[in-house]
Protein backbone atom coordinates (compact mmCIF):
# COMPACT_ATOMS: atom_id res chain seq x y z
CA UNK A 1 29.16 21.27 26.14
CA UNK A 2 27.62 20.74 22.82
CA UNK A 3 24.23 18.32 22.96
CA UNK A 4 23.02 16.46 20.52
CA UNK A 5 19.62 17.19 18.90
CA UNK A 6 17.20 14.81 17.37
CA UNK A 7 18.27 16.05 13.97
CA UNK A 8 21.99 15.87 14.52
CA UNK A 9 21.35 12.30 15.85
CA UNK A 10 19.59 11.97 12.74
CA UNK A 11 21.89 13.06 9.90
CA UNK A 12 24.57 11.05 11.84
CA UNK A 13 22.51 7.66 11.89
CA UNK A 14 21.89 8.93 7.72
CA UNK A 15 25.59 9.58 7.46
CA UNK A 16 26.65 6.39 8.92
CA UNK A 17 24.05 4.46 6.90
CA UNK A 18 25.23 5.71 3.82
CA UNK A 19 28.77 4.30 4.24
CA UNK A 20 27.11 0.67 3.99
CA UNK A 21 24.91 1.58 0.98
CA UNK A 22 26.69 -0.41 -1.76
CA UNK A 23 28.38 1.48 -4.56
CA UNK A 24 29.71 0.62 -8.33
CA UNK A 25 32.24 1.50 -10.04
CA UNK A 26 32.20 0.81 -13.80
CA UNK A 27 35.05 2.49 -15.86
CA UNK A 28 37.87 0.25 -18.08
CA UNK A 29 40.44 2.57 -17.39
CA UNK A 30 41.95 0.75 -14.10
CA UNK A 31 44.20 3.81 -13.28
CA UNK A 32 41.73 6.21 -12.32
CA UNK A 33 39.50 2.94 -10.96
CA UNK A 34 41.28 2.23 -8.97
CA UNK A 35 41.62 5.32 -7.44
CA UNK A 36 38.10 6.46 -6.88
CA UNK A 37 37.85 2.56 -5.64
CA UNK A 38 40.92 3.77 -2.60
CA UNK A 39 39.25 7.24 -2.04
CA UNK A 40 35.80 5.62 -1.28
CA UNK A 41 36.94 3.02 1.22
CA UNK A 42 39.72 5.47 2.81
CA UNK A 43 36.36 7.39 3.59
CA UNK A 44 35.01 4.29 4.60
CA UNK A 45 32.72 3.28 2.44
CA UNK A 46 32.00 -0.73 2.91
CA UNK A 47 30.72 -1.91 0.02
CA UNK A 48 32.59 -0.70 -3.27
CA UNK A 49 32.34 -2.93 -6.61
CA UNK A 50 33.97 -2.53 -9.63
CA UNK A 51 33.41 -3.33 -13.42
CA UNK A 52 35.32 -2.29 -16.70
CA UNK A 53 32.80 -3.41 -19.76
CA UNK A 54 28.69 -2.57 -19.80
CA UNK A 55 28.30 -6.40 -19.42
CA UNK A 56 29.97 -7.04 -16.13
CA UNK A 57 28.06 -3.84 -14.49
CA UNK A 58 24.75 -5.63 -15.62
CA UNK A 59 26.27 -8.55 -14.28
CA UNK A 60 27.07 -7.16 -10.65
CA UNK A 61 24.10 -5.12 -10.98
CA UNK A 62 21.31 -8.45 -11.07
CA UNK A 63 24.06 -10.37 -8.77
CA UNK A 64 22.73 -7.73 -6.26
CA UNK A 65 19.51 -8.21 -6.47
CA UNK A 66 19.21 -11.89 -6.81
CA UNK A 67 20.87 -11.83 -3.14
CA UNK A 68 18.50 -9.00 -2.32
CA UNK A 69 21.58 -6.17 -1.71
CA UNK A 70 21.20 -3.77 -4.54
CA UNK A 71 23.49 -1.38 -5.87
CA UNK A 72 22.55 1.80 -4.41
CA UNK A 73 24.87 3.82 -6.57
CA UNK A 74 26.46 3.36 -10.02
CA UNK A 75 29.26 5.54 -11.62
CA UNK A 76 28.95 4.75 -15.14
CA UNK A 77 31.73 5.65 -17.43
CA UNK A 78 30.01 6.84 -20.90
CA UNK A 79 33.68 4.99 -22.65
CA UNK A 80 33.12 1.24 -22.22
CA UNK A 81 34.45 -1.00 -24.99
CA UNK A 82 31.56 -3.31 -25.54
CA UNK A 83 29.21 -0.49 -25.71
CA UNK A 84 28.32 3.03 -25.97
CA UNK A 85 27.46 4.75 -22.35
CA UNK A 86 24.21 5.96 -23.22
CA UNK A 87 23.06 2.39 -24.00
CA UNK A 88 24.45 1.13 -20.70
CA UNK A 89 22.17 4.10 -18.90
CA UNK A 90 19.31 3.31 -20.66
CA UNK A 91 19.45 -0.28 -20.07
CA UNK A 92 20.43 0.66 -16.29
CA UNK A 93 18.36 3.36 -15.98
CA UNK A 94 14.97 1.06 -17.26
CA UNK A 95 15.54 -2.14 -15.31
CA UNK A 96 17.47 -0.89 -11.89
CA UNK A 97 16.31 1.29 -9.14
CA UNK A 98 19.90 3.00 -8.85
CA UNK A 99 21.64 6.34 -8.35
CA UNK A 100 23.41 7.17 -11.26
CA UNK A 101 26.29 9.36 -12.04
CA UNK A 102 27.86 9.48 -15.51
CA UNK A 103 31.85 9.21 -15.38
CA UNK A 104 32.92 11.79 -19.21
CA UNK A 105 35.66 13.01 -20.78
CA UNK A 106 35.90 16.64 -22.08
CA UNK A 107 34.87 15.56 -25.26
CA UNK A 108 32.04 13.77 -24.15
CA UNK A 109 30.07 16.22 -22.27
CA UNK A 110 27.47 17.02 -24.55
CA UNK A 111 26.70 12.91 -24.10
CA UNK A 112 26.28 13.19 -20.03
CA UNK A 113 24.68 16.63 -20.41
CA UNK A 114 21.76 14.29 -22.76
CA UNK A 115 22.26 11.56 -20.32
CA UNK A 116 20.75 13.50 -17.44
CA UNK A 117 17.47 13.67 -19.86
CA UNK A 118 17.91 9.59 -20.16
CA UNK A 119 17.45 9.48 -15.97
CA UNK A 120 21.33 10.14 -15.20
CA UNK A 121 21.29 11.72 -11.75
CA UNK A 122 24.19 13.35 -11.99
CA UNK A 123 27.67 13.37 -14.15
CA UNK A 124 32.00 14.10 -13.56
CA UNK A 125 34.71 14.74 -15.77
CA UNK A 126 37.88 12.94 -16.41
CA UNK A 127 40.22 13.78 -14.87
CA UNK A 128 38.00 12.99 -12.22
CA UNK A 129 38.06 15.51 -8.98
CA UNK A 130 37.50 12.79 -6.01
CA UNK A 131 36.13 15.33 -3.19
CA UNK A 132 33.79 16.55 -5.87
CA UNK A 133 32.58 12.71 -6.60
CA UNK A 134 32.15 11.98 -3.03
CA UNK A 135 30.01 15.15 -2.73
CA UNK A 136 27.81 14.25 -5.28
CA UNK A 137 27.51 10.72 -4.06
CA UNK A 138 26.90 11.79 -0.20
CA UNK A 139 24.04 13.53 -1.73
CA UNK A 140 22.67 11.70 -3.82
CA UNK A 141 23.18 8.40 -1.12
CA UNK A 142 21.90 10.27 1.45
CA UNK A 143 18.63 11.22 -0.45
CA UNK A 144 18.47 7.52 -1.30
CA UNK A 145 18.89 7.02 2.48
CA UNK A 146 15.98 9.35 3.50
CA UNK A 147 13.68 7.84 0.47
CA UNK A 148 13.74 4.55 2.28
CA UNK A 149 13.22 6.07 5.64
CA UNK A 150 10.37 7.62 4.42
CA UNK A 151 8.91 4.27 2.98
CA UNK A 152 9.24 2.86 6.21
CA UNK A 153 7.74 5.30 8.18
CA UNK A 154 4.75 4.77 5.80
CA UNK A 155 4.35 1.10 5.62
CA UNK A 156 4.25 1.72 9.56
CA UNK A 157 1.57 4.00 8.69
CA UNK A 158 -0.13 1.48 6.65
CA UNK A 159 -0.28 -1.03 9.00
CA UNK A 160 -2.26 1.17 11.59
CA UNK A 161 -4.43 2.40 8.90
CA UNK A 162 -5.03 -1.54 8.19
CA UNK A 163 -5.81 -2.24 12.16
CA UNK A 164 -8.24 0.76 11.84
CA UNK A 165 -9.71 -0.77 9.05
CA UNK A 166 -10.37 -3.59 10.27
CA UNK A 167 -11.99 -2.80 12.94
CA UNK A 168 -14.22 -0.81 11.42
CA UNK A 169 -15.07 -3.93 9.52
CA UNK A 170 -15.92 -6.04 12.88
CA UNK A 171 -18.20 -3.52 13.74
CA UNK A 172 -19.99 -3.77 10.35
CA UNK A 173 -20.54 -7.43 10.65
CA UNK A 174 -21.36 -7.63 13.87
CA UNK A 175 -24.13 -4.80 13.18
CA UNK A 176 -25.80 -6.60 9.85
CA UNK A 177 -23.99 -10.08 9.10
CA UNK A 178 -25.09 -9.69 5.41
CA UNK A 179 -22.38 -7.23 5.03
CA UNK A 180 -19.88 -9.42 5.17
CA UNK A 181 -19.92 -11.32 2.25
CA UNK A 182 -21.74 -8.54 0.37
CA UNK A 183 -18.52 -6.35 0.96
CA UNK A 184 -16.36 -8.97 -0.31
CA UNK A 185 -17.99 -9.10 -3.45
CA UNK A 186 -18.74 -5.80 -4.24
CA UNK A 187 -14.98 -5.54 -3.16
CA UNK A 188 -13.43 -8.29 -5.33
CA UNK A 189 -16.02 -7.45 -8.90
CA UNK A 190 -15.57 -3.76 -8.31
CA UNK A 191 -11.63 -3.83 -8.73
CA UNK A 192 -12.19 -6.54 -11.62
CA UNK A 193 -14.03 -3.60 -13.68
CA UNK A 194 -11.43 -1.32 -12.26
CA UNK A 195 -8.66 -3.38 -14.27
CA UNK A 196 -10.57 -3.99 -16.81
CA UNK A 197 -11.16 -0.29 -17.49
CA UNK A 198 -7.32 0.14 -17.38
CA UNK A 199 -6.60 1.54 -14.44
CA UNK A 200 -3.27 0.70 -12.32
CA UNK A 201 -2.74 -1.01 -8.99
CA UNK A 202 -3.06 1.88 -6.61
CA UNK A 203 -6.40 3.38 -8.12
CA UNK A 204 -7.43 -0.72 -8.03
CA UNK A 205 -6.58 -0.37 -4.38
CA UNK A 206 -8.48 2.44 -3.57
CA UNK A 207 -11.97 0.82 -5.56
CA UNK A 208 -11.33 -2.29 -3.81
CA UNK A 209 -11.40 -0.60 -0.54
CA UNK A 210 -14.53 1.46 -1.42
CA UNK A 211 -16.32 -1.90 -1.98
CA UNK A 212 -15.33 -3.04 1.09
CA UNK A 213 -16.18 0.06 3.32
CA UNK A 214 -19.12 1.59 0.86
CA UNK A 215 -21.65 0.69 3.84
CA UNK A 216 -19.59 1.57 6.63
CA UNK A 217 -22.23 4.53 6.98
CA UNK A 218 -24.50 1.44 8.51
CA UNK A 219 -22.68 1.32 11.77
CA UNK A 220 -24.72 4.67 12.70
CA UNK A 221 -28.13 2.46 11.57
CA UNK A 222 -30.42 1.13 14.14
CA UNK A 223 -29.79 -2.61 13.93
CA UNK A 224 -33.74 -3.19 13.75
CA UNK A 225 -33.81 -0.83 10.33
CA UNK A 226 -30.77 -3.16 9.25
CA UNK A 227 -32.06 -6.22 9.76
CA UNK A 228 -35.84 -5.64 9.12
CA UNK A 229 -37.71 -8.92 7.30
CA UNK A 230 -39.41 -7.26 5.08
CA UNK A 231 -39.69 -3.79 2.69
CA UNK A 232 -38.44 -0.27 4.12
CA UNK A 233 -41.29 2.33 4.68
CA UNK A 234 -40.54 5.85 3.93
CA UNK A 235 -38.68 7.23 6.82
CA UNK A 236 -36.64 3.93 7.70
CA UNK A 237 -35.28 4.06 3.53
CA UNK A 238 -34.24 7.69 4.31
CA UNK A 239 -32.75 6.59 6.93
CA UNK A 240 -30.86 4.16 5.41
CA UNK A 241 -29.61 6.57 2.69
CA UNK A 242 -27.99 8.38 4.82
CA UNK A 243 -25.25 5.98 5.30
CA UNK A 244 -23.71 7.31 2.68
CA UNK A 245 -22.92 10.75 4.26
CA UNK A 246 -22.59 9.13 7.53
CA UNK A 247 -19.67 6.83 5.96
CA UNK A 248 -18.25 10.26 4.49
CA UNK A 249 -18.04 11.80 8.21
CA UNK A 250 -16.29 8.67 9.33
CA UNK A 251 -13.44 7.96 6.53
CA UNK A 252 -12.73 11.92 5.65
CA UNK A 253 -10.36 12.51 8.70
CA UNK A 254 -8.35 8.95 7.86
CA UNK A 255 -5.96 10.72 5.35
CA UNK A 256 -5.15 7.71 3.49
CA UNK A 257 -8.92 7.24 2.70
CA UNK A 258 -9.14 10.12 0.68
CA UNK A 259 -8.60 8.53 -2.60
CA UNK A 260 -11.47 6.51 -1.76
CA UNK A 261 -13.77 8.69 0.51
CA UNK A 262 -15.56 9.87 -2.95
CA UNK A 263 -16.17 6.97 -4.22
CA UNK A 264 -17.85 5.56 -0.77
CA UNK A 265 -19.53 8.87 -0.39
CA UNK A 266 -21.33 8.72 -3.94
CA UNK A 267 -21.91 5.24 -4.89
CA UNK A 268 -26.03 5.75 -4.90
CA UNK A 269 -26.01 8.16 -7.11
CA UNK A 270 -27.42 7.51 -10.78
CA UNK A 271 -26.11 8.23 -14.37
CA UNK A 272 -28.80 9.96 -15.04
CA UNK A 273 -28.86 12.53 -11.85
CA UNK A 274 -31.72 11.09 -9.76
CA UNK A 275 -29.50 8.97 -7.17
CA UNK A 276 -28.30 10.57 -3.27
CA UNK A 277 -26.76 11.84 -1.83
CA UNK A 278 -25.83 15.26 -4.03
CA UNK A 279 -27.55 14.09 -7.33
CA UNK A 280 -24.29 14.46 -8.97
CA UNK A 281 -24.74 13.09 -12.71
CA UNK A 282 -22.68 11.45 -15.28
CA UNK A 283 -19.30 12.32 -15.14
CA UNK A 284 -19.89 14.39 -12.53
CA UNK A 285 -19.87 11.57 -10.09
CA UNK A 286 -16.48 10.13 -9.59
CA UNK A 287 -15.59 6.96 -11.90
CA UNK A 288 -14.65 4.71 -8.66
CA UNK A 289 -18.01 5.37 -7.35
CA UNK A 290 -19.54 4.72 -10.76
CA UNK A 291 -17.82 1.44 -10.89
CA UNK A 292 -18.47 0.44 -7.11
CA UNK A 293 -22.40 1.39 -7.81
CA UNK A 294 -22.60 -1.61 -10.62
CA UNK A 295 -20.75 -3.94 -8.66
CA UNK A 296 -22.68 -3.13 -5.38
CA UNK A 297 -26.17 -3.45 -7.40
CA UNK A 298 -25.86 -6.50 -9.31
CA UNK A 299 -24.66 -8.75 -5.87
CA UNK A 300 -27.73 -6.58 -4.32
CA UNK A 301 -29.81 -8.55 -7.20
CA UNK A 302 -28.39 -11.75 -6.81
CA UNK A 303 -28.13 -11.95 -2.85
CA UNK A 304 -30.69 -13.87 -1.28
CA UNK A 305 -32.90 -11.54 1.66
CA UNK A 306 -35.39 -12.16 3.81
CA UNK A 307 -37.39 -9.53 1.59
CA UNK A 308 -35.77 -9.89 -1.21
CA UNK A 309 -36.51 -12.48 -4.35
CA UNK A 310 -32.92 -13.08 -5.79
CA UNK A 311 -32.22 -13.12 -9.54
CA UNK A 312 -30.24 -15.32 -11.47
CA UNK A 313 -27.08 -13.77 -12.68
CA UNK A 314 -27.60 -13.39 -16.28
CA UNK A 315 -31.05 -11.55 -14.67
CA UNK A 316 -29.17 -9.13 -13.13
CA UNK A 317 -26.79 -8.48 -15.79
CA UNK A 318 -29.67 -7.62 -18.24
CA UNK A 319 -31.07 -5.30 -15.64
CA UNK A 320 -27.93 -3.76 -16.01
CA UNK A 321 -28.37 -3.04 -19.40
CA UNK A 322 -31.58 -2.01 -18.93
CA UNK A 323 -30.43 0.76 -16.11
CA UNK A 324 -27.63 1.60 -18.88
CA UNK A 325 -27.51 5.18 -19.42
CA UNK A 326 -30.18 5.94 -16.93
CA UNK A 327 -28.91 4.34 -13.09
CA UNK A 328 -25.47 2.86 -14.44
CA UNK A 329 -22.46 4.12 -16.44
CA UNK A 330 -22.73 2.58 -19.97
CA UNK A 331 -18.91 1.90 -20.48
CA UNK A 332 -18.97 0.65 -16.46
CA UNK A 333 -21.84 -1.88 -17.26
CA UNK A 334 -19.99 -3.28 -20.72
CA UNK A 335 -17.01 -3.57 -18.58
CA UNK A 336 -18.52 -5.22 -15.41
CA UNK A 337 -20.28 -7.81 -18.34
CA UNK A 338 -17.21 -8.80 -19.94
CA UNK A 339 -15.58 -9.48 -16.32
CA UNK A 340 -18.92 -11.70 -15.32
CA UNK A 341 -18.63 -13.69 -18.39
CA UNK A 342 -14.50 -14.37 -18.45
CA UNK A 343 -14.81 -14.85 -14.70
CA UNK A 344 -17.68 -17.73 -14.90
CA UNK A 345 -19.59 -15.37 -12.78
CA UNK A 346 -22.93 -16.16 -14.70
CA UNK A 347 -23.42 -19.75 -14.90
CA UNK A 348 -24.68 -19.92 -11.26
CA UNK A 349 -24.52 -18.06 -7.81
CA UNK A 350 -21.22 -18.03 -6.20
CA UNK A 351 -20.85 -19.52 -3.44
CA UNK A 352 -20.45 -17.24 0.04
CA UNK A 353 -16.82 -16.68 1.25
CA UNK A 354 -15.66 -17.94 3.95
CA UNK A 355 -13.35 -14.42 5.08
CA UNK A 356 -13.89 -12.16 7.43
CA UNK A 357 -13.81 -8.58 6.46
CA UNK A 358 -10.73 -8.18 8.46
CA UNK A 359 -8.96 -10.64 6.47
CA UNK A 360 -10.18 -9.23 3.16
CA UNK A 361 -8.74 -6.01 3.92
CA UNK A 362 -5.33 -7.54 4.13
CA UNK A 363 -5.62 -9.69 1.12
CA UNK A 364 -6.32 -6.63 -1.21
CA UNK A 365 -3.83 -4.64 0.27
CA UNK A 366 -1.40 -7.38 -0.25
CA UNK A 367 -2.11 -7.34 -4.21
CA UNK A 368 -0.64 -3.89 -4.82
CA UNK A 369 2.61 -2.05 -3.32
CA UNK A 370 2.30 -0.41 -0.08
């Protein structure tokens, strides 16, 4: 007696999924649409759609996602009479996340052979060889099947990785209170640089999250060091800097920390080579840790200590600009000064958050896709 594995049980759950996935078929000839259109449901396919003109498959196509059911795959004929086919792809291919096969005659193969090159998945001839178009779209469905499988599985993955996350961030703040709105705003300036630099949501991400976690390393500090009322001597600031390597240990075995472990790791060091822990210089220390070292240092200046006499903020930008070139990044500093003034960050302290670090965790990963 034949048993089922976990892989046959697999393909068939993929091979009955695909038979719900919704698929379009966009040709004006209605002869051989209608055909393909009988072959797919006599294989029981669920969801077949049908359009003869570029402007109805657009049509069907934003009809899907308005009611959140997508096309999952589109066979495009390259002869429709309100357009040419390679203008349909293009406008397809740039707005909708779609499979696409290109439906040619003879004549036209050299146009699906460039369509592949416009993001056409795959292409058929007239007269069109069903079993070979249900092959290709099988495959290509199933892959589309699997892709979403596989962005499940991770968003599951990103949800422990949150809960891990935050507790981590408990710990901190029950350890030195301070933390907790220090993260935050090293958190929420450091990925304000970050798009003001340029860079895109996941990179964003990952800076945000160093700001949040860059003194993580502090959970393996005595609490009296921590929370001392008054200047460090020698050995307790040495102490201290180790959190940076300590925060390193932590965060390297969390695999989707790596992106950020860097940045955490090297924060303290200076532009000019003389910060910890590697004394890593210039360019040689990673931009994200760059950026999260100006962000860090200027609430530093402004945050009110036991020990510590805050500065104004338009103080701590100039000091800033003093440390240009020698502590901080020059183009990291002009960037961090053009966020302070758009933001109205200068014209007086802001006032503390009220978050926890828990729930600032799951705000900034709720900016950016997961």
């Amino acid at each position: 007696m034949y048993h089922f594995s976990v892989i046959d049980k697999y393909m068939l759950t993929a091979h009955q999924a695909i038979r719900v996935m919704r698929v379009l078929v966009v040709d004006p000839h209605q002869d051989s649409r209608d055909a393909l259109v009988a072959k797919l449901q006599a294989e029981r396919y669920e969801k077949v759609y049908v359009a003869s003109t570029g402007e109805e498959a657009v049509r069907v196509l934003s009809a899907g996602l308005a009611k959140r059911e997508p096309i999952d795959l589109i066979l495009l004929s390259l002869s429709l009479p309100d357009r040419p086919g390679l203008e349909t792809l293009d406008e397809v291919h740039n707005v909708f996340d779609v499979a696409l096969v290109l439906l040619a005659g003879r004549e036209e193969r050299h146009l699906a052979v460039e369509g592949l090159g416009h993001g056409a998945d795959d292409y058929v001839l007239r007269p069109v060889n069903a079993e070979m178009f249900l092959l290709k779209a099988e495959k290509l469905l199933t892959k589309r099947f699997l892709h979403k499988e596989l962005r499940r599985s991770t968003a599951r993955n990103e949800t422990l990785f949150l809960n891990v996350l935050a507790v981590m961030a408990k710990v901190l703040e029950a350890k030195d209170p301070f933390t907790r709105f220090h993260s935050q705003k090293v958190s929420t300036l450091a990925s304000a640089i970050a798009r003001e630099m340029g860079f895109q949501d996941d990179e964003v991400r990952r800076i945000g999250i160093a700001g949040i976690l860059h003194d993580i390393g502090k959970m393996g500090i005595r609490e009296s060091i921590l929370q001392k009322p008054g200047p460090l001597d020698k050995t307790e600031r040495e102490t201290v800097e180790r959190h940076a390597i300590i925060a390193s240990t932590i965060l390297e075995p969390i695999e989707q920390l790596q992106g950020a472990v860097g940045y955490i790791k090297h924060h303290h060091e200076r532009f000019d080579g003389g910060g910890y822990p590697e004394r890593l210089a210039g360019e040689q220390i990673p931009l994200g840790a760059r950026i999260t070292h100006v962000a860090e240092a200027f609430d530093a200046m402004v945050a009110k200590r036991s020990y510590n006499v805050p500065k104004t903020p338009e103080e701590a930008l100039a000091e800033l600009r003093r440390c240009s070139g020698t502590q901080f990044d020059p183009q990291v500093v002009s960037a961090a000064a053009v966020v302070l003034r758009r933001n109205g960050l200068l014209a007086s302290r802001p006032e503390q958050p009220a978050k926890s670090l828990p729930d600032l965790i799951e705000d900034l990963t709720d900016q950016v896709s997961l």
